[in-house]
PDB file of N, CA and C in Angstrom:
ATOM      1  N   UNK A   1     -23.908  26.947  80.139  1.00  0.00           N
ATOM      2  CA  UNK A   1     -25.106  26.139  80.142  1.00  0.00           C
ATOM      3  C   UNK A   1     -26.348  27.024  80.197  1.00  0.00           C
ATOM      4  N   UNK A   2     -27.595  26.527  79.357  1.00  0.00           N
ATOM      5  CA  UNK A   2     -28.580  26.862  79.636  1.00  0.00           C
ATOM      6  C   UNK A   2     -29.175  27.181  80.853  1.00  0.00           C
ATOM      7  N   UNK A   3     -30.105  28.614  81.226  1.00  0.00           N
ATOM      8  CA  UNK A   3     -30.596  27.926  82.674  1.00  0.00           C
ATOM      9  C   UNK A   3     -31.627  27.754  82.738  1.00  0.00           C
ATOM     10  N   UNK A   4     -32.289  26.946  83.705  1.00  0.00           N
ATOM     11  CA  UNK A   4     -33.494  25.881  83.647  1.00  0.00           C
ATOM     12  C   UNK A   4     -33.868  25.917  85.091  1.00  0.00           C
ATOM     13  N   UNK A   5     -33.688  26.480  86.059  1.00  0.00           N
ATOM     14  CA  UNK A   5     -34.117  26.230  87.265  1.00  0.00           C
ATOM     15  C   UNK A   5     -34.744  27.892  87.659  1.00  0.00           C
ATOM     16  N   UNK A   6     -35.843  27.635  88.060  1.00  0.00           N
ATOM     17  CA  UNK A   6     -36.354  28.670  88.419  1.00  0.00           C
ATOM     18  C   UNK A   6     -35.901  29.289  89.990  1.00  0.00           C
ATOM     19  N   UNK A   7     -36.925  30.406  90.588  1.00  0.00           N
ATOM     20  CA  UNK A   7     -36.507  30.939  91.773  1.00  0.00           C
ATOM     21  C   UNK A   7     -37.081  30.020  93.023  1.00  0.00           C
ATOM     22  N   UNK A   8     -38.083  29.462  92.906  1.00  0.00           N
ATOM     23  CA  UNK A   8     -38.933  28.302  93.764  1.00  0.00           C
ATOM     24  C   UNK A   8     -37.975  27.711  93.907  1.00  0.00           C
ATOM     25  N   UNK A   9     -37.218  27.171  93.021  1.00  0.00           N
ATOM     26  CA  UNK A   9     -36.647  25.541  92.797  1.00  0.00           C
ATOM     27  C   UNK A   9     -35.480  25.725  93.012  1.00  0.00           C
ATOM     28  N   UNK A  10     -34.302  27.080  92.940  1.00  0.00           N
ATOM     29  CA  UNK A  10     -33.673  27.495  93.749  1.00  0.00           C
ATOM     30  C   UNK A  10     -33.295  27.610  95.209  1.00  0.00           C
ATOM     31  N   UNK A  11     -34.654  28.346  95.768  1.00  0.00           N
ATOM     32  CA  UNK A  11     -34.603  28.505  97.009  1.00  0.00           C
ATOM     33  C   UNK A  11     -34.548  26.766  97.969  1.00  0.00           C
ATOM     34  N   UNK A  12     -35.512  25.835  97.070  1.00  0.00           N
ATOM     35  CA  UNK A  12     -35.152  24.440  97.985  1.00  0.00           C
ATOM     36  C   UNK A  12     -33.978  24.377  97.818  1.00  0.00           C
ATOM     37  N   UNK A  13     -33.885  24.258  96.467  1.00  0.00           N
ATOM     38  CA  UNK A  13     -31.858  23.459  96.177  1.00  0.00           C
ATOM     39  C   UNK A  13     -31.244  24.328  97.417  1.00  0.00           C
ATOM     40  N   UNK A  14     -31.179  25.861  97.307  1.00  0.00           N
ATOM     41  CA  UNK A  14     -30.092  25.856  98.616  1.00  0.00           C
ATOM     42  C   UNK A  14     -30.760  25.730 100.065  1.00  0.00           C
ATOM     43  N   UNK A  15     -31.072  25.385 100.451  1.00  0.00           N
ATOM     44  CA  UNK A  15     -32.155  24.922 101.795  1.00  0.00           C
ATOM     45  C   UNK A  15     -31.579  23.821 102.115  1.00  0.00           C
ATOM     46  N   UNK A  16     -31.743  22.824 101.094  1.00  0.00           N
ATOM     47  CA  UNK A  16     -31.876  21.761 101.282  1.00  0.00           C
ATOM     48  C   UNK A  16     -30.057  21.158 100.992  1.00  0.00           C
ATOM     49  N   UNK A  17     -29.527  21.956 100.148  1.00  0.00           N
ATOM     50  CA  UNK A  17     -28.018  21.735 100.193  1.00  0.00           C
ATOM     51  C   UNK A  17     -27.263  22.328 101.385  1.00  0.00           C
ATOM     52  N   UNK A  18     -27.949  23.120 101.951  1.00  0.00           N
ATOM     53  CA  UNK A  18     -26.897  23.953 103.478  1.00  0.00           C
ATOM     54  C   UNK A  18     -27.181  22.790 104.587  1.00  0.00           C
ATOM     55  N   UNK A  19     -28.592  22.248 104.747  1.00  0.00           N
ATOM     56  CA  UNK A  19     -28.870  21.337 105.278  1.00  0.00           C
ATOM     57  C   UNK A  19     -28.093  19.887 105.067  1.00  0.00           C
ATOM     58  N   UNK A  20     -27.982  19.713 104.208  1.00  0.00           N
ATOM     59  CA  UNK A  20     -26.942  18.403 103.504  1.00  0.00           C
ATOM     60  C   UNK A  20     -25.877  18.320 104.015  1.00  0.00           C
ATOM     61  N   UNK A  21     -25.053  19.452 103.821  1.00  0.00           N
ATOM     62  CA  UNK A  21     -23.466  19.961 104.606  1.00  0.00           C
ATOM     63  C   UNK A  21     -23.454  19.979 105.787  1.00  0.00           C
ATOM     64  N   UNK A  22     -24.280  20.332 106.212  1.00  0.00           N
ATOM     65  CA  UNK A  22     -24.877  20.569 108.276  1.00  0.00           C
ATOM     66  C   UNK A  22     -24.548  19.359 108.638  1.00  0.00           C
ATOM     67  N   UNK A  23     -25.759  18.371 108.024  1.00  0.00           N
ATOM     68  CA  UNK A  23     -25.350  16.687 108.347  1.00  0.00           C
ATOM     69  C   UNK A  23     -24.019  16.191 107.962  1.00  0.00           C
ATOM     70  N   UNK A  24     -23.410  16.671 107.114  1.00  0.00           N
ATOM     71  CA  UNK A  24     -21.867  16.178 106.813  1.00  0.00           C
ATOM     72  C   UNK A  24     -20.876  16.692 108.121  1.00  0.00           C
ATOM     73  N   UNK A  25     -21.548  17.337 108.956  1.00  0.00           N
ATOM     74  CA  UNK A  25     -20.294  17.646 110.066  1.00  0.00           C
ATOM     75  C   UNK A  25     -21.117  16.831 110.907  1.00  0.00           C
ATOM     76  N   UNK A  26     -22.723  16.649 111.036  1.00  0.00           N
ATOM     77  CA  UNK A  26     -23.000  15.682 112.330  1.00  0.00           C
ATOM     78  C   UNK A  26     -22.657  14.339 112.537  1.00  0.00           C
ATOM     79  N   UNK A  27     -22.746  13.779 111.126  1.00  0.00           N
ATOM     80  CA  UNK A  27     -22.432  12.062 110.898  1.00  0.00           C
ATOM     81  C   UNK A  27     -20.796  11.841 111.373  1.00  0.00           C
ATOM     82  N   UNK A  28     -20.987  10.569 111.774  1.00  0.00           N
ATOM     83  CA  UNK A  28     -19.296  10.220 112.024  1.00  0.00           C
ATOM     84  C   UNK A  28     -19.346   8.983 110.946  1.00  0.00           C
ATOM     85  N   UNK A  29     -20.077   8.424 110.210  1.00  0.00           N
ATOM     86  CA  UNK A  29     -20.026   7.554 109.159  1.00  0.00           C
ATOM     87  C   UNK A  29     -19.398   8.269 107.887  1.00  0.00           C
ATOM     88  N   UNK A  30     -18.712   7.642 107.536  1.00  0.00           N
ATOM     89  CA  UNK A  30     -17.811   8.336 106.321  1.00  0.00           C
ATOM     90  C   UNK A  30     -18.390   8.200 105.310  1.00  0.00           C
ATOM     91  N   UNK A  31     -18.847   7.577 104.468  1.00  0.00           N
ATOM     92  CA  UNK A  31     -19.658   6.924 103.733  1.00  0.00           C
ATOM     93  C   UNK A  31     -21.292   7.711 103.517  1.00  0.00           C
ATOM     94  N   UNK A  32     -21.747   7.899 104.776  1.00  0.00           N
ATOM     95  CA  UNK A  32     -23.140   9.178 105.303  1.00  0.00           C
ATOM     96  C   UNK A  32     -22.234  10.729 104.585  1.00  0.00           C
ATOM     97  N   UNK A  33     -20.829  10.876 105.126  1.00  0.00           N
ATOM     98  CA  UNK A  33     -19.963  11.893 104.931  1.00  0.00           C
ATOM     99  C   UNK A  33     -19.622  12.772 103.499  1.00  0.00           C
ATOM    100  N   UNK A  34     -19.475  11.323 102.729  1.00  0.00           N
ATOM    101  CA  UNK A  34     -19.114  11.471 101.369  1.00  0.00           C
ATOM    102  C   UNK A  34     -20.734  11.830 100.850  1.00  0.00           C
ATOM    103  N   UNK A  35     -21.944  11.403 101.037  1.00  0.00           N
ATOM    104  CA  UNK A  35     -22.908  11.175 100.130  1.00  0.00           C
ATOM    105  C   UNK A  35     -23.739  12.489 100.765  1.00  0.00           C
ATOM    106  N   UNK A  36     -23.362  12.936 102.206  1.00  0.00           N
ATOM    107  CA  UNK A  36     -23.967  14.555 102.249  1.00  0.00           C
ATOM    108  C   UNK A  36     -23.161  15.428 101.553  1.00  0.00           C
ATOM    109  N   UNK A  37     -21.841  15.306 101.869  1.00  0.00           N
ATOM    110  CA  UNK A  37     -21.449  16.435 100.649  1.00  0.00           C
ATOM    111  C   UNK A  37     -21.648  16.576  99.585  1.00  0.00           C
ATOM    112  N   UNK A  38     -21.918  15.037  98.874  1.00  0.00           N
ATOM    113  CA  UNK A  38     -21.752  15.815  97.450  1.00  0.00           C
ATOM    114  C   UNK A  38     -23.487  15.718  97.676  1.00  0.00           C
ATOM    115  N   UNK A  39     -24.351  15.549  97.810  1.00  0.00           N
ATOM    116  CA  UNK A  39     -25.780  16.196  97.811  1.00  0.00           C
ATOM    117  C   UNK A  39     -25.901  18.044  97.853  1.00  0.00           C
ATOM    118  N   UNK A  40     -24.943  17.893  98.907  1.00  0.00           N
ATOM    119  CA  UNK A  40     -24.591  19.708  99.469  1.00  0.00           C
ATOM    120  C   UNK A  40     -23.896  20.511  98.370  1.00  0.00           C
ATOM    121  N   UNK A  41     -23.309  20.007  98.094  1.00  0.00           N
ATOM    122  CA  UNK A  41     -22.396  20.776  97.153  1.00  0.00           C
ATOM    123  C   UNK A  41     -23.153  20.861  95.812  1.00  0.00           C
ATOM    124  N   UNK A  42     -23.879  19.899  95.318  1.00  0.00           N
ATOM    125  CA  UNK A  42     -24.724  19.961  93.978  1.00  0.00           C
ATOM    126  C   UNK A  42     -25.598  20.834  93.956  1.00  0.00           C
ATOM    127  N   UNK A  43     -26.053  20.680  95.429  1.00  0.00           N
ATOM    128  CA  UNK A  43     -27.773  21.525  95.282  1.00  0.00           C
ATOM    129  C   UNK A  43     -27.147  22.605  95.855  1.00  0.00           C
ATOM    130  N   UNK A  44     -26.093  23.687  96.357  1.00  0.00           N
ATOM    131  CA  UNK A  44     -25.879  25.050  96.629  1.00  0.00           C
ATOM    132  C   UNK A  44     -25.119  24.909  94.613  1.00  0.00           C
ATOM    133  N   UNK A  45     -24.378  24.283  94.277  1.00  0.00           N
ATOM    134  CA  UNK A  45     -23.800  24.690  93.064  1.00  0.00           C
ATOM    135  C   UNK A  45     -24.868  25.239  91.947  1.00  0.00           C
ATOM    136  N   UNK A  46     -26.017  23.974  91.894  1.00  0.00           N
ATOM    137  CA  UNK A  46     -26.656  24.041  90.972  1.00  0.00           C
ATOM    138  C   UNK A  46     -27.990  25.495  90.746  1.00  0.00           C
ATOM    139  N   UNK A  47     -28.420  25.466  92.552  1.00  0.00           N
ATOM    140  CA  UNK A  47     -28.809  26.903  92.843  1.00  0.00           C
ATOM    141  C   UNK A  47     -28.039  27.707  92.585  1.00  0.00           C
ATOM    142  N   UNK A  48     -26.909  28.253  92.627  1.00  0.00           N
ATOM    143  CA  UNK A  48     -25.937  29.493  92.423  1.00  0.00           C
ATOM    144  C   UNK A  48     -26.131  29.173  90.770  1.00  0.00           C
ATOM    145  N   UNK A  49     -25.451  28.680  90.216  1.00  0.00           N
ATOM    146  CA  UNK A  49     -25.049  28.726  88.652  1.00  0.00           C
ATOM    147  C   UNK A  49     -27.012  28.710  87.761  1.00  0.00           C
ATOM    148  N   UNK A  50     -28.037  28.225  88.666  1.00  0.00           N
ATOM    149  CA  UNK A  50     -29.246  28.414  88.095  1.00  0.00           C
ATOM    150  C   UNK A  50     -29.433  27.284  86.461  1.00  0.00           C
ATOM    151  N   UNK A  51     -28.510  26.361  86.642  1.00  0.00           N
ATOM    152  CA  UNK A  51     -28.681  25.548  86.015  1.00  0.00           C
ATOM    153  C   UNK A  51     -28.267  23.786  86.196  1.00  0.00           C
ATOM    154  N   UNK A  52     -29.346  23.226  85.302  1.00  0.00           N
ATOM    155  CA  UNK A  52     -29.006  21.904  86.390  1.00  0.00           C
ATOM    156  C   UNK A  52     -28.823  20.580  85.238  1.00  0.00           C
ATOM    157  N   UNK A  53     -27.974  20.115  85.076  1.00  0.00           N
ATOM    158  CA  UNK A  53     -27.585  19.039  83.930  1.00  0.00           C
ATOM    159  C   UNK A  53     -28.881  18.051  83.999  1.00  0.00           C
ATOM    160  N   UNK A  54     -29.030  17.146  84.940  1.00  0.00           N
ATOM    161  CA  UNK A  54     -30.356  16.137  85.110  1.00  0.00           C
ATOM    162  C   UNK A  54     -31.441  17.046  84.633  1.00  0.00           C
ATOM    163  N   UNK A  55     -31.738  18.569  84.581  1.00  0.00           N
ATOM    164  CA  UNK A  55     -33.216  19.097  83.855  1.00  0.00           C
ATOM    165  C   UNK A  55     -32.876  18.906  82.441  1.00  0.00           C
ATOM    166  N   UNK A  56     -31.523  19.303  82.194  1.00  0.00           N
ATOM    167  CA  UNK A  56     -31.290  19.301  80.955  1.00  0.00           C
ATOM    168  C   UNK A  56     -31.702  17.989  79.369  1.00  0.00           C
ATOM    169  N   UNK A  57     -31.132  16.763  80.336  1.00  0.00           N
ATOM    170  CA  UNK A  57     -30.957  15.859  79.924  1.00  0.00           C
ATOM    171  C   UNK A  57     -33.066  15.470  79.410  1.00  0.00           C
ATOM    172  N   UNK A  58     -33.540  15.834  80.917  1.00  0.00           N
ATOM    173  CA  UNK A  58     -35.211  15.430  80.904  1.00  0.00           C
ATOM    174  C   UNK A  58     -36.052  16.273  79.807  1.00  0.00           C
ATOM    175  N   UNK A  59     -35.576  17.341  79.578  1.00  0.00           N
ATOM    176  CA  UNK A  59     -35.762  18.730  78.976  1.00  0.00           C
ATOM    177  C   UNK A  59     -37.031  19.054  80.604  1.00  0.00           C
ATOM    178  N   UNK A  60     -36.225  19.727  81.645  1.00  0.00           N
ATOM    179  CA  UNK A  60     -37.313  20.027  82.247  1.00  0.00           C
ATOM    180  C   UNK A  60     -36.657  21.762  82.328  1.00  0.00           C
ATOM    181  N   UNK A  61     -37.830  22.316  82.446  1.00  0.00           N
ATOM    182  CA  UNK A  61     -37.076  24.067  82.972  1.00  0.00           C
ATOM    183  C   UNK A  61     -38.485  24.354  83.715  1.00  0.00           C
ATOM    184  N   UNK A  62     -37.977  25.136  84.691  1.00  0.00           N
ATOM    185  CA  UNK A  62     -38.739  25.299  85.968  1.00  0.00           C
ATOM    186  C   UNK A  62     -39.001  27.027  85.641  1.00  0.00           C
ATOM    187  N   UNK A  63     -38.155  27.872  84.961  1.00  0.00           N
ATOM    188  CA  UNK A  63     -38.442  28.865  85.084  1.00  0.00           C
ATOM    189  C   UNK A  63     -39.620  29.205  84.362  1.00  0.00           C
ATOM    190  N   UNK A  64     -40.479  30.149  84.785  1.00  0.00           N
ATOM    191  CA  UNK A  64     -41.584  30.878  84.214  1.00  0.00           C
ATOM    192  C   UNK A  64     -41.325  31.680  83.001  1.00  0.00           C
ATOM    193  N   UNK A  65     -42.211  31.293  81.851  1.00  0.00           N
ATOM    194  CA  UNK A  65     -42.261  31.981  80.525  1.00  0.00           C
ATOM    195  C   UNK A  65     -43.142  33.608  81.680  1.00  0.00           C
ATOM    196  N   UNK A  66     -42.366  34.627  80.903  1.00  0.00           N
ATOM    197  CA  UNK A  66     -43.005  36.342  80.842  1.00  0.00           C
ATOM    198  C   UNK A  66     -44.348  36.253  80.388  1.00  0.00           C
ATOM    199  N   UNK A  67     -45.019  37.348  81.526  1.00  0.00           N
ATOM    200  CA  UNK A  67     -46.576  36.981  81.239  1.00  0.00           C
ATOM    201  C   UNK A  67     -47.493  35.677  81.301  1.00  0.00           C
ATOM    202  N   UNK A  68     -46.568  35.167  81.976  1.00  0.00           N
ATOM    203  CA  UNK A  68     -47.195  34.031  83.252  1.00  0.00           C
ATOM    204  C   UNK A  68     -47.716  34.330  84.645  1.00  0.00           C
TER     205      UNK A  68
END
């Protein structure tokens, strides 16, 4: 895949996905359980691999054109 996510937009995705997983061990709702992980797991995946299907689809890319 193309990549489309810049280093800004990186650093939330995994922030905000380690945080996601955190709450998947605090909740005792299963249901809360299922819908932090996969939040967690998308946004550390999609940060690591630096590409993200939903930008794709929007045509959005976050990374900076050189000599910006």
């Amino acid at each position: 895949m193309k990549k489309n996510v810049g280093s800004a937009d990186r650093v939330i995705r995994i922030i905000l996905g380690i945080v996601f997983l955190i709450l998947f061990f605090l909740v005792s709702s299963t249901v809360l359980k299922i819908i932090f992980a996969v939040l967690g797991i998308v946004g550390v995946v999609t940060a690591a691999t630096g590409s993200c299907p939903s930008y794709n689809l929007l045509r959005i890319n976050t990374i900076r054109a050189k000599g910006q």
